[in-house]
C-alpha atoms as a PDB file:
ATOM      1  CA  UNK A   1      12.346  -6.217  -9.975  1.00  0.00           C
ATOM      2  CA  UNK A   2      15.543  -8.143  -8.473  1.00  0.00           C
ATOM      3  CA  UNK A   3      17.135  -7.526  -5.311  1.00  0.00           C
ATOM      4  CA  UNK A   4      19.994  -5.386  -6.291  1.00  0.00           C
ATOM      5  CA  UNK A   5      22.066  -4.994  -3.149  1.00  0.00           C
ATOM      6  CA  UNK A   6      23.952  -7.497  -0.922  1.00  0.00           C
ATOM      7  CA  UNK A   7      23.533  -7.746   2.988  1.00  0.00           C
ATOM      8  CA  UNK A   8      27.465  -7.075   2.874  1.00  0.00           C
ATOM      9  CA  UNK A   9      26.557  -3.649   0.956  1.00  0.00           C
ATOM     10  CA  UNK A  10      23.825  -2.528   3.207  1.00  0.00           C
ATOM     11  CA  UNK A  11      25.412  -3.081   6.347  1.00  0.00           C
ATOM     12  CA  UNK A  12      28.129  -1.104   5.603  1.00  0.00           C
ATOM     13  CA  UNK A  13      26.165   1.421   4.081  1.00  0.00           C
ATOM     14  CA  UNK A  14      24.140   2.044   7.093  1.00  0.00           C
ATOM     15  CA  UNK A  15      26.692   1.175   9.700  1.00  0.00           C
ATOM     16  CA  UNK A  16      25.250  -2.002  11.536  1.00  0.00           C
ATOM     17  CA  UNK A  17      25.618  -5.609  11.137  1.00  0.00           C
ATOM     18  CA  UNK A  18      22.299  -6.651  11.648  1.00  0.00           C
ATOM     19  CA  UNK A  19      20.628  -5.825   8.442  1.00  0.00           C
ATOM     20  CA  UNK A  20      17.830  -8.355   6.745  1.00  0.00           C
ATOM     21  CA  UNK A  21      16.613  -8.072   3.191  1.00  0.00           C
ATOM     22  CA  UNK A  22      12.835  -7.580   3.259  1.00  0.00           C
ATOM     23  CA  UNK A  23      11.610  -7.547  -0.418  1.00  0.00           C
ATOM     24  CA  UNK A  24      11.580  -5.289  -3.676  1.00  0.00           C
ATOM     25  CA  UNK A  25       8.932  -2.925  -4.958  1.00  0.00           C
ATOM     26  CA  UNK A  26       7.988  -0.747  -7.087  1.00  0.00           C
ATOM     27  CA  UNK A  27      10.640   2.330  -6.399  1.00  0.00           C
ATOM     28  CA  UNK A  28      13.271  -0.053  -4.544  1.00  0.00           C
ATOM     29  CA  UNK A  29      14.243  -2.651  -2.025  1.00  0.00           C
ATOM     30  CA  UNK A  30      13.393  -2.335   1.792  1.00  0.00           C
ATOM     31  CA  UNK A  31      16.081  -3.859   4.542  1.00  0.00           C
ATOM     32  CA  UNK A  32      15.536  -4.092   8.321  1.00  0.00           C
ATOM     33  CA  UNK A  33      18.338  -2.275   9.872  1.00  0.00           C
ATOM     34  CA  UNK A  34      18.719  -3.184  13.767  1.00  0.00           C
ATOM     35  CA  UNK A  35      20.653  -0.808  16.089  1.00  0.00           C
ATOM     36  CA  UNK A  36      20.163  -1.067  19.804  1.00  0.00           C
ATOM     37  CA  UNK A  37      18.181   2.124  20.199  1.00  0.00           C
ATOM     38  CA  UNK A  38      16.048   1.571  16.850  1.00  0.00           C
ATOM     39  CA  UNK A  39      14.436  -1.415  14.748  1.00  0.00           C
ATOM     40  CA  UNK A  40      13.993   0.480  11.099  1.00  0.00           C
ATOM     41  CA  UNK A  41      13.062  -0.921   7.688  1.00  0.00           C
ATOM     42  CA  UNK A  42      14.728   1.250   4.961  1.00  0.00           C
ATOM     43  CA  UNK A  43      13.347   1.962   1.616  1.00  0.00           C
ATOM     44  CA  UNK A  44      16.372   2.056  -0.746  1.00  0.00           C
ATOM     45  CA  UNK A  45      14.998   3.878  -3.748  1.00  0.00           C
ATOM     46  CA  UNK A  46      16.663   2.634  -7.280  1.00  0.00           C
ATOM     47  CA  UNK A  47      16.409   5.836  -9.066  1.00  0.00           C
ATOM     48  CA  UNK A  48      19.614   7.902  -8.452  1.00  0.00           C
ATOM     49  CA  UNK A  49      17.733  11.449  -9.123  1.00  0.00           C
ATOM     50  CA  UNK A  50      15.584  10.843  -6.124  1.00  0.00           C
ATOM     51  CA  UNK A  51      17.107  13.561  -4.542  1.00  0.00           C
ATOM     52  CA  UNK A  52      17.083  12.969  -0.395  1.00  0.00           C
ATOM     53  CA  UNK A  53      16.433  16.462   0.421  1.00  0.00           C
ATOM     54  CA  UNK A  54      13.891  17.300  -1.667  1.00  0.00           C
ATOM     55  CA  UNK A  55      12.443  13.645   0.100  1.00  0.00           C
ATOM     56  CA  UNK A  56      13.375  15.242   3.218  1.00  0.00           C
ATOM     57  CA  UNK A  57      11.039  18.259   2.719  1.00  0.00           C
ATOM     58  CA  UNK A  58       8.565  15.938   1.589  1.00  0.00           C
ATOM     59  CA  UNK A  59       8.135  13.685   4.447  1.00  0.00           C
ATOM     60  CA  UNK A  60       7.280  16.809   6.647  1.00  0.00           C
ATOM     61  CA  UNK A  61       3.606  16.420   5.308  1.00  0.00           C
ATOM     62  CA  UNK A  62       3.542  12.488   6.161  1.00  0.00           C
ATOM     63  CA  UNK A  63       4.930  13.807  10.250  1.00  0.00           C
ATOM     64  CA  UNK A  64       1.562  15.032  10.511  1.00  0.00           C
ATOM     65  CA  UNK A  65      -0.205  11.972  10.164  1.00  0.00           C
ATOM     66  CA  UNK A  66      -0.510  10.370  13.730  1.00  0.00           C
ATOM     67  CA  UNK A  67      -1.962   6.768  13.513  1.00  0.00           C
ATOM     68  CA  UNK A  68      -1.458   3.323  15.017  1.00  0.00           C
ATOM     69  CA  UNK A  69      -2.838   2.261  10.909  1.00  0.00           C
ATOM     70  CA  UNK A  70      -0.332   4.449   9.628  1.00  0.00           C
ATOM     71  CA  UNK A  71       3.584   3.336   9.637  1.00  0.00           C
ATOM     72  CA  UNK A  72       5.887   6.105  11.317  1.00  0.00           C
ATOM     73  CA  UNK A  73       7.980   7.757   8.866  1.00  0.00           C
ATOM     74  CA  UNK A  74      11.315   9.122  10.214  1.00  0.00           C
ATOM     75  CA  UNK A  75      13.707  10.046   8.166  1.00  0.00           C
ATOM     76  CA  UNK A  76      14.603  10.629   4.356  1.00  0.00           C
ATOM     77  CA  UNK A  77      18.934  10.859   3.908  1.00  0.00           C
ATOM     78  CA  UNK A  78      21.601   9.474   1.365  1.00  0.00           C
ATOM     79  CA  UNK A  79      23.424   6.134   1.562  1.00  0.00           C
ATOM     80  CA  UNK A  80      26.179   5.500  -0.920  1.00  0.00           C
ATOM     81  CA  UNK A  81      25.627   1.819  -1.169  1.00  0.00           C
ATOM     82  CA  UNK A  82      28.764   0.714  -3.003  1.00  0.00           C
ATOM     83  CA  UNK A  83      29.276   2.777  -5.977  1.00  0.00           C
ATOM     84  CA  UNK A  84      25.736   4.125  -6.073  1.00  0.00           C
ATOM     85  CA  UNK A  85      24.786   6.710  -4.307  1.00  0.00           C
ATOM     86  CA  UNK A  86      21.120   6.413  -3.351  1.00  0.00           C
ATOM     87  CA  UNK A  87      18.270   8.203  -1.528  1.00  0.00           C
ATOM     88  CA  UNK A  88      16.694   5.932   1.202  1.00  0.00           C
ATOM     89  CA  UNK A  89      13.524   6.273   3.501  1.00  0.00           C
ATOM     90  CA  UNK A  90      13.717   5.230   7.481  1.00  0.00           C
ATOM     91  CA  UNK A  91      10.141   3.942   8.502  1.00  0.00           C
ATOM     92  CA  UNK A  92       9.376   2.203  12.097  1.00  0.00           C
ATOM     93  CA  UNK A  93       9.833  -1.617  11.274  1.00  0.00           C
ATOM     94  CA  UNK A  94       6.569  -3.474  11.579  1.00  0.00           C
ATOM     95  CA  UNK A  95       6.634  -6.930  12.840  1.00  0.00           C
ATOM     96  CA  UNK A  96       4.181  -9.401  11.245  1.00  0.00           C
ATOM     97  CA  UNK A  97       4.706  -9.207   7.289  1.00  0.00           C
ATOM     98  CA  UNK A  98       2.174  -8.045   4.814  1.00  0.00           C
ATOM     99  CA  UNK A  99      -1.630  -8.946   3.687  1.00  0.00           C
ATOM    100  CA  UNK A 100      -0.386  -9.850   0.870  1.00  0.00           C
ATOM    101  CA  UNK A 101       1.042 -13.030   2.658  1.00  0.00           C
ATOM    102  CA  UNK A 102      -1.559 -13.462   4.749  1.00  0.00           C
ATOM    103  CA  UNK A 103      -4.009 -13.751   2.142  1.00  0.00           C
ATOM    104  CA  UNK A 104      -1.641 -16.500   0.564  1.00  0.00           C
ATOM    105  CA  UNK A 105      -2.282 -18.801   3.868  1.00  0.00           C
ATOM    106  CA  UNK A 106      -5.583 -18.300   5.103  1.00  0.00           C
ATOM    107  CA  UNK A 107      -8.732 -16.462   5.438  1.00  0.00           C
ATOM    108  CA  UNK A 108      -9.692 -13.913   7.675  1.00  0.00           C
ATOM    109  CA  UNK A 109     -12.872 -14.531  11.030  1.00  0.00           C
ATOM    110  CA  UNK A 110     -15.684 -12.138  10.415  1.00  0.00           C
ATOM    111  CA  UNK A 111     -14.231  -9.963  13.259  1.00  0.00           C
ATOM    112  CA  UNK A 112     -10.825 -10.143  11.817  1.00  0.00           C
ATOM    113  CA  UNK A 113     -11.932  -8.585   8.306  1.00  0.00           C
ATOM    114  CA  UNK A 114     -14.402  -6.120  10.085  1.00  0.00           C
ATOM    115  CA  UNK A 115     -11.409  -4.881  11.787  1.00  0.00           C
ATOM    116  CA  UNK A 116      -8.875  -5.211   8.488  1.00  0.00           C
ATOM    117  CA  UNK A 117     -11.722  -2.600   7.114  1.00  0.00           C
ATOM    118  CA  UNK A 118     -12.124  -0.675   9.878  1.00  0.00           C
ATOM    119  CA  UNK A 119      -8.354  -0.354  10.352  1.00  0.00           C
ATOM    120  CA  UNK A 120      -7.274   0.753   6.591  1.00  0.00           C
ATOM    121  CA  UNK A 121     -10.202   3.227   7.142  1.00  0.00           C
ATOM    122  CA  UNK A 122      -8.743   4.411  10.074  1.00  0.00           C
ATOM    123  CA  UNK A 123      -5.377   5.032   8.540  1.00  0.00           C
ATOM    124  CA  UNK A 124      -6.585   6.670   5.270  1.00  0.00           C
ATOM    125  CA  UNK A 125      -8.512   9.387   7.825  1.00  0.00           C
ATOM    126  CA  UNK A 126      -5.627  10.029   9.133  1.00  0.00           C
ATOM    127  CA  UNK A 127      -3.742  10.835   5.813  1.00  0.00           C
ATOM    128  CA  UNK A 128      -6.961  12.128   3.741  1.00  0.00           C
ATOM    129  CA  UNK A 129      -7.210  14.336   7.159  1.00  0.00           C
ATOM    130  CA  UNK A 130      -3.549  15.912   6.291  1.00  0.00           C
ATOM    131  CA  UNK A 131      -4.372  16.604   3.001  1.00  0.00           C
ATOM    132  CA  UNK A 132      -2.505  13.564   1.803  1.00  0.00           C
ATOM    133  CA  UNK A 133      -3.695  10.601  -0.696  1.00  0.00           C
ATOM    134  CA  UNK A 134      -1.741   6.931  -0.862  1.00  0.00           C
ATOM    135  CA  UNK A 135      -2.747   6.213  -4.814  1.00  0.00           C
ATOM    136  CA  UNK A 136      -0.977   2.335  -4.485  1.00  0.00           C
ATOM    137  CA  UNK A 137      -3.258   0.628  -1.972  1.00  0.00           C
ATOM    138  CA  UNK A 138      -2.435  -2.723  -1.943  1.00  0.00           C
ATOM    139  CA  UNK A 139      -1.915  -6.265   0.264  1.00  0.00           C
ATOM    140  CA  UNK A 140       1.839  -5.572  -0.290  1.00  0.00           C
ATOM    141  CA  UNK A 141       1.676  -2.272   0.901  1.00  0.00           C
ATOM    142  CA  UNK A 142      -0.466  -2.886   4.473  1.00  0.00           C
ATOM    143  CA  UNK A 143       1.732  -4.603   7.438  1.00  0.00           C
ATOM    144  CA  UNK A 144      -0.198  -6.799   9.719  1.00  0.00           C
ATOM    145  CA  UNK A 145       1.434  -6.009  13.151  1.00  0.00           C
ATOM    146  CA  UNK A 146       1.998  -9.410  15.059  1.00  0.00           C
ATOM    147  CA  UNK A 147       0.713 -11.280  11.700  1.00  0.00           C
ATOM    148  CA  UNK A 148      -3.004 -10.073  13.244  1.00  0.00           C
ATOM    149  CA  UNK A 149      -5.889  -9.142   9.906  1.00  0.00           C
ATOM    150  CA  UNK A 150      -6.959  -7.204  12.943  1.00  0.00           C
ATOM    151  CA  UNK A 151      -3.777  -4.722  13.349  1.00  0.00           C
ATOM    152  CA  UNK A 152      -3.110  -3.793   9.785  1.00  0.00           C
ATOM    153  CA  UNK A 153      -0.518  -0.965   9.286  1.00  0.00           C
ATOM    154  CA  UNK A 154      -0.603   1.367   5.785  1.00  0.00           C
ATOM    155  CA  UNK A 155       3.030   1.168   4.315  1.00  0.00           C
ATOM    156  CA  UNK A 156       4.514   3.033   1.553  1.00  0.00           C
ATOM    157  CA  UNK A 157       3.003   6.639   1.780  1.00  0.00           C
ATOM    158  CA  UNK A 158       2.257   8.325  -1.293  1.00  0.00           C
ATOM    159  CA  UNK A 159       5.596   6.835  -2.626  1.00  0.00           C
ATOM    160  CA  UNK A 160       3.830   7.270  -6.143  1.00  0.00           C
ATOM    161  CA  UNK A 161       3.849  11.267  -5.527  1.00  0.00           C
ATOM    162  CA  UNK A 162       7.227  11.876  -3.662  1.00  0.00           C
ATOM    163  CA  UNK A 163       8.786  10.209  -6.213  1.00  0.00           C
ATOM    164  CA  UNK A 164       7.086  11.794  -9.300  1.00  0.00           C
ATOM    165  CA  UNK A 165       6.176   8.416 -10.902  1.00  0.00           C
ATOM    166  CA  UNK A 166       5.127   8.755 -14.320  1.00  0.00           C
ATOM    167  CA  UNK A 167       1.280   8.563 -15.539  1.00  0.00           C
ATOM    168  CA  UNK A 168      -0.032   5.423 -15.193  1.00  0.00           C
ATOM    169  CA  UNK A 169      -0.590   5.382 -18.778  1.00  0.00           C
ATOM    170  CA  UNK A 170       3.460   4.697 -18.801  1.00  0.00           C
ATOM    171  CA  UNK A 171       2.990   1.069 -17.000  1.00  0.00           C
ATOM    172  CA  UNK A 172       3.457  -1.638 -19.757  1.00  0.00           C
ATOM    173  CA  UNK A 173       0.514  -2.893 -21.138  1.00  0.00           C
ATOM    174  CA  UNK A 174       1.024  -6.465 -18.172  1.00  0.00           C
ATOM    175  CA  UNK A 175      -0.839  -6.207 -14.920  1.00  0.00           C
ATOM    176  CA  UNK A 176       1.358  -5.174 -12.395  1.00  0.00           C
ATOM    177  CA  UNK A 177       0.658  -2.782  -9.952  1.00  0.00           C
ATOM    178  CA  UNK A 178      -2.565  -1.230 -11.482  1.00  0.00           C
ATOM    179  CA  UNK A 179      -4.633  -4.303 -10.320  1.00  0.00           C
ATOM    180  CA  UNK A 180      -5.378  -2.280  -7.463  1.00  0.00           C
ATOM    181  CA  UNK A 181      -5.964   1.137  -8.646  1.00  0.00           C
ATOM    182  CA  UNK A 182      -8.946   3.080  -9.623  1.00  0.00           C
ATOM    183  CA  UNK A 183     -10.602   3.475 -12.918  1.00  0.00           C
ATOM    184  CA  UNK A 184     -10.103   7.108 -13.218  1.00  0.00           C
ATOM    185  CA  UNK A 185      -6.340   6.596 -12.047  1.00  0.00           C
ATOM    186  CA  UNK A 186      -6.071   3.538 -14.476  1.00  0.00           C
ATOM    187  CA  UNK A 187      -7.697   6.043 -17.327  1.00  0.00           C
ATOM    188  CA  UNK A 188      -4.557   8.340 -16.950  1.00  0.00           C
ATOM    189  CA  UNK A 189      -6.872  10.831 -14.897  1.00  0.00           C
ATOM    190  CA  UNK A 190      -5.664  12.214 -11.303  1.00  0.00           C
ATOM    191  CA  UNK A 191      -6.181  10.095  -8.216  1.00  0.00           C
ATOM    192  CA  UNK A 192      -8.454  11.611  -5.389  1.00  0.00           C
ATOM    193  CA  UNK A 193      -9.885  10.375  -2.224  1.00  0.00           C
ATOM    194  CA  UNK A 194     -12.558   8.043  -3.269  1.00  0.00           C
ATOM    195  CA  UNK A 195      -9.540   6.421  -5.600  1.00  0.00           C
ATOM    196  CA  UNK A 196      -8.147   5.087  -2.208  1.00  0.00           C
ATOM    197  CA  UNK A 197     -11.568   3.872  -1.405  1.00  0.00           C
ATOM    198  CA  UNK A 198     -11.759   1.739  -3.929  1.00  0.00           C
ATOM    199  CA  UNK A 199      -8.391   0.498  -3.512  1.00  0.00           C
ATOM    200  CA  UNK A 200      -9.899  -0.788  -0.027  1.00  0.00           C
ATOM    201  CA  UNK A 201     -12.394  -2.291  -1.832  1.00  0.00           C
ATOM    202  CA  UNK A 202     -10.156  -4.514  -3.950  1.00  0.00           C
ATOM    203  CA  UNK A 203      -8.033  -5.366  -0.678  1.00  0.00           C
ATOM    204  CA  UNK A 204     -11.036  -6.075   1.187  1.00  0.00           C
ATOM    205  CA  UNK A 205     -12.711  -8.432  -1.166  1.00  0.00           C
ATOM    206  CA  UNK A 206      -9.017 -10.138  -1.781  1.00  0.00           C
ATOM    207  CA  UNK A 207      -8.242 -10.701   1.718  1.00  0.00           C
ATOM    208  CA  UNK A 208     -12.060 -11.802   2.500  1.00  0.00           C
ATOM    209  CA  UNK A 209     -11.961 -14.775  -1.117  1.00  0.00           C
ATOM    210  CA  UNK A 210      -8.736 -15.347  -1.606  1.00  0.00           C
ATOM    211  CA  UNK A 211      -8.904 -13.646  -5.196  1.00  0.00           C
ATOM    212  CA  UNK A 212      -8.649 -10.658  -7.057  1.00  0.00           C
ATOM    213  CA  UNK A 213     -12.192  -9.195  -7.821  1.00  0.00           C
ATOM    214  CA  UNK A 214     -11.164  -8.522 -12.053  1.00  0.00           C
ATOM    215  CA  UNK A 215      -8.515 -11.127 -12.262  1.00  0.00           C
ATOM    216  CA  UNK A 216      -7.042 -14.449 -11.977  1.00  0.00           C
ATOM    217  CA  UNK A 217      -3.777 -15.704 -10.828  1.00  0.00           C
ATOM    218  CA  UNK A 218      -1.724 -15.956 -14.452  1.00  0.00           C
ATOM    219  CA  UNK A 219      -4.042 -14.687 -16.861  1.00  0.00           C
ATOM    220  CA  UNK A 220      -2.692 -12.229 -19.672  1.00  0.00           C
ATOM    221  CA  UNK A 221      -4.760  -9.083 -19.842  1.00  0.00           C
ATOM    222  CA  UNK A 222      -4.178  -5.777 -22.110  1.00  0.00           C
ATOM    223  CA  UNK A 223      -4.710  -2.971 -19.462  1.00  0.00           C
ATOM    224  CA  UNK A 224      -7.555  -1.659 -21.932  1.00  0.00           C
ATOM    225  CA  UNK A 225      -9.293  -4.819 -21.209  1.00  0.00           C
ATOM    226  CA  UNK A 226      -9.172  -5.206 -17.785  1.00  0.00           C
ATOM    227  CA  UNK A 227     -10.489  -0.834 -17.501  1.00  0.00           C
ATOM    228  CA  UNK A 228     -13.217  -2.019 -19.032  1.00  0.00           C
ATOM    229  CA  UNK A 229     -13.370  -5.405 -16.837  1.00  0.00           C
ATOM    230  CA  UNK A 230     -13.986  -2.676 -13.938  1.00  0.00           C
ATOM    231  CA  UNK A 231     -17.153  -1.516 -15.075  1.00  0.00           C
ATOM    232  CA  UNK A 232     -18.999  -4.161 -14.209  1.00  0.00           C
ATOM    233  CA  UNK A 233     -19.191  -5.127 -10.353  1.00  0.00           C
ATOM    234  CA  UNK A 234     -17.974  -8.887  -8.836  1.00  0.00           C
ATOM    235  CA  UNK A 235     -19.920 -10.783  -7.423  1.00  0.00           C
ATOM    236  CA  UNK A 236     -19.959 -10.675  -3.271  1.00  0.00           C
ATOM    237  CA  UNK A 237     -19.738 -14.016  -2.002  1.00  0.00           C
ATOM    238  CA  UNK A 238     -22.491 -15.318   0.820  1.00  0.00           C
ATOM    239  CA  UNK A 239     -19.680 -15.464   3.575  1.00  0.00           C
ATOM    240  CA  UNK A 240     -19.033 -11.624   3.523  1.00  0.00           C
ATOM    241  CA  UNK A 241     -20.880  -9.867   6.244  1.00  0.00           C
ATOM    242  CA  UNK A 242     -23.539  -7.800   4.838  1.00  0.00           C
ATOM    243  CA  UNK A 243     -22.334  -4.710   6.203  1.00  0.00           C
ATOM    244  CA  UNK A 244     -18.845  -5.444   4.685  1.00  0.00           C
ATOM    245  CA  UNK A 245     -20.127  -6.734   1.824  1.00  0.00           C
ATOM    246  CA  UNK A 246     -21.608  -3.079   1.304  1.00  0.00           C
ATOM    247  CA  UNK A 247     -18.665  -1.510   1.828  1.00  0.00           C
ATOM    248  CA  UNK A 248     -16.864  -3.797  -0.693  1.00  0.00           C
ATOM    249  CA  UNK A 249     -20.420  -3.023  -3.009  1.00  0.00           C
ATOM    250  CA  UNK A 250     -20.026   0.686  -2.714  1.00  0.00           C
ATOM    251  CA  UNK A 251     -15.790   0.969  -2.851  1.00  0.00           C
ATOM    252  CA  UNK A 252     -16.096  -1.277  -6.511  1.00  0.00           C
ATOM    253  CA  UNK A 253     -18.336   1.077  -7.971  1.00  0.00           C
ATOM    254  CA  UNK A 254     -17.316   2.437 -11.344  1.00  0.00           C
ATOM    255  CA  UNK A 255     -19.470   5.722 -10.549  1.00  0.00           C
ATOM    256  CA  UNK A 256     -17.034   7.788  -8.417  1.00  0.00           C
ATOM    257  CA  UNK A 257     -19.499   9.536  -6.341  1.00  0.00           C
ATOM    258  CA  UNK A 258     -21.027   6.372  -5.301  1.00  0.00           C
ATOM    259  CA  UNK A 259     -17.787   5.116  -3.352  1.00  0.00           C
ATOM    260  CA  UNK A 260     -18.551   8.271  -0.657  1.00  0.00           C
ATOM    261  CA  UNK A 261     -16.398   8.983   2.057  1.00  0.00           C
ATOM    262  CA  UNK A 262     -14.239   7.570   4.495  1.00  0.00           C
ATOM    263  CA  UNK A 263     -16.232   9.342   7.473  1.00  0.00           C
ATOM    264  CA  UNK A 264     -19.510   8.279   6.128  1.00  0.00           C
ATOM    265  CA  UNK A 265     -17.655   4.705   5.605  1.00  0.00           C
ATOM    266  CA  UNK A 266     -16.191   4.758   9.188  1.00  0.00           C
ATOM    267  CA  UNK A 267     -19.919   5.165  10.716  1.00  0.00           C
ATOM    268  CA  UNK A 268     -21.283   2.505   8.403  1.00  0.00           C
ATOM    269  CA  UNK A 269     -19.048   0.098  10.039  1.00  0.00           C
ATOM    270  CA  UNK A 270     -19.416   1.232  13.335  1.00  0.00           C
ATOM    271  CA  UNK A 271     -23.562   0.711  12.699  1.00  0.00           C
ATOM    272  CA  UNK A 272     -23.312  -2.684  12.264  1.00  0.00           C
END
């Protein structure tokens, strides 16, 4: 998707000058918004039924969630934005920018991915322990705080469910967003804990290579082709730790049961 709003429209949308845009997703665009008692980012969501209350109600769930790996949310409310009138999400602005571009410059230490692991782990305890999945894992969706692999930050919570996004079996038949979902979610089946898992998995072995574990950079692939792409496991390469290298091993696997838990994941790392 384009960006659809102008600085100009923001700003006076949310009463401040100092807006900055950040990027477009899935459900919207996100803009910085800096006040002098509060640096937010603010998810503008495109569809115009995405009623803010509802949202509001919603986001009580994500309050419980306390986590340095989890981003703060604050706030759901309206924002007429020129002649739209729009729902909009207030999260705690994370300085750093996303995997996603950190994987596009270089590669992370040993310690560094350890940590990356060990970090998204940490958050998705924290929102597994509410009661509370994510189901769109992905580099774009993890902050690095300070640019650090070491500090990474879980973004967009369970956007997927307070939105009421269609099946995935509704995605056009084009890679998009599914590169980083499970098999079972992929299949048109209901997401569940170990669906985040692998999700890590796929992030993990990105951020460790460089590259997708089922996919290359511009390649055309029917989504029925790359489900069955994910029943067969990559290839770890030699400069993964072992114990990562496990983790990634385990998180890949087609066989749900076989990805196990986060706990069980959590002390795994803490082993080696």
């Amino acid at each position: 998707m384009e960006q659809q709003f102008s600085a100009e429209e923001i700003a006076q949308a949310v009463d401040s000058p100092l807006v900055s845009y950040l990027g477009t997703g899935s459900f919207g665009e996100t803009w910085r918004v800096q006040r002098a008692d509060r640096d937010a980012a603010y998810k503008i969501i495109y569809r115009d039924d995405a009623g803010s209350e509802r949202l509001r109600r919603e986001i009580q769930s994500y309050r419980r969630v306390a986590s340095v790996n989890v981003v703060r949310l604050d706030d759901a409310l309206p924002l007429q934005i020129g002649s739209r009138r729009c729902a909009a999400l207030v999260f705690e602005y994370i300085d750093g920018g996303d995997l996603a571009r950190a994987i596009g410059e270089s590669r992370p230490s040993r310690d560094q991915l350890s940590n990356l692991a060990s970090g998204l782990l940490s958050g998705l305890s924290a929102l597994h322990g509410a009661e509370l999945l994510h189901r769109d894992l992905k580099p774009a969706n993890i902050a690095l705080r300070g640019g650090d692999y070491s500090h990474p930050v879980i973004l967009d919570l369970g956007l997927a469910k307070l939105l009421d996004v269609e099946s995935i079996t509704r995605y056009p038949q084009s890679i998009g967003t599914p590169l980083y979902m499970a098999p079972e979610q992929l299949e048109g089946n209901r997401a569940m804990r170990a669906s985040d898992l692998w999700a890590v998995g796929a992030v993990l072995y990105e951020a460790a290579t460089g590259f997708h574990p089922f996919w290359s950079a511009g390649e055309s692939v029917t989504l029925e082709d790359f489900v069955e792409r994910l029943k067969t496991q990559p290839e770890i390469p030699e400069q993964i730790a072992p114990g990562i290298a496990n983790l990634i091993t385990r998180f890949l696997s087609h066989a749900i049961h076989r990805r196990g838990t986060v706990e069980k994941a959590i002390t795994r790392i803490k082993g080696d």
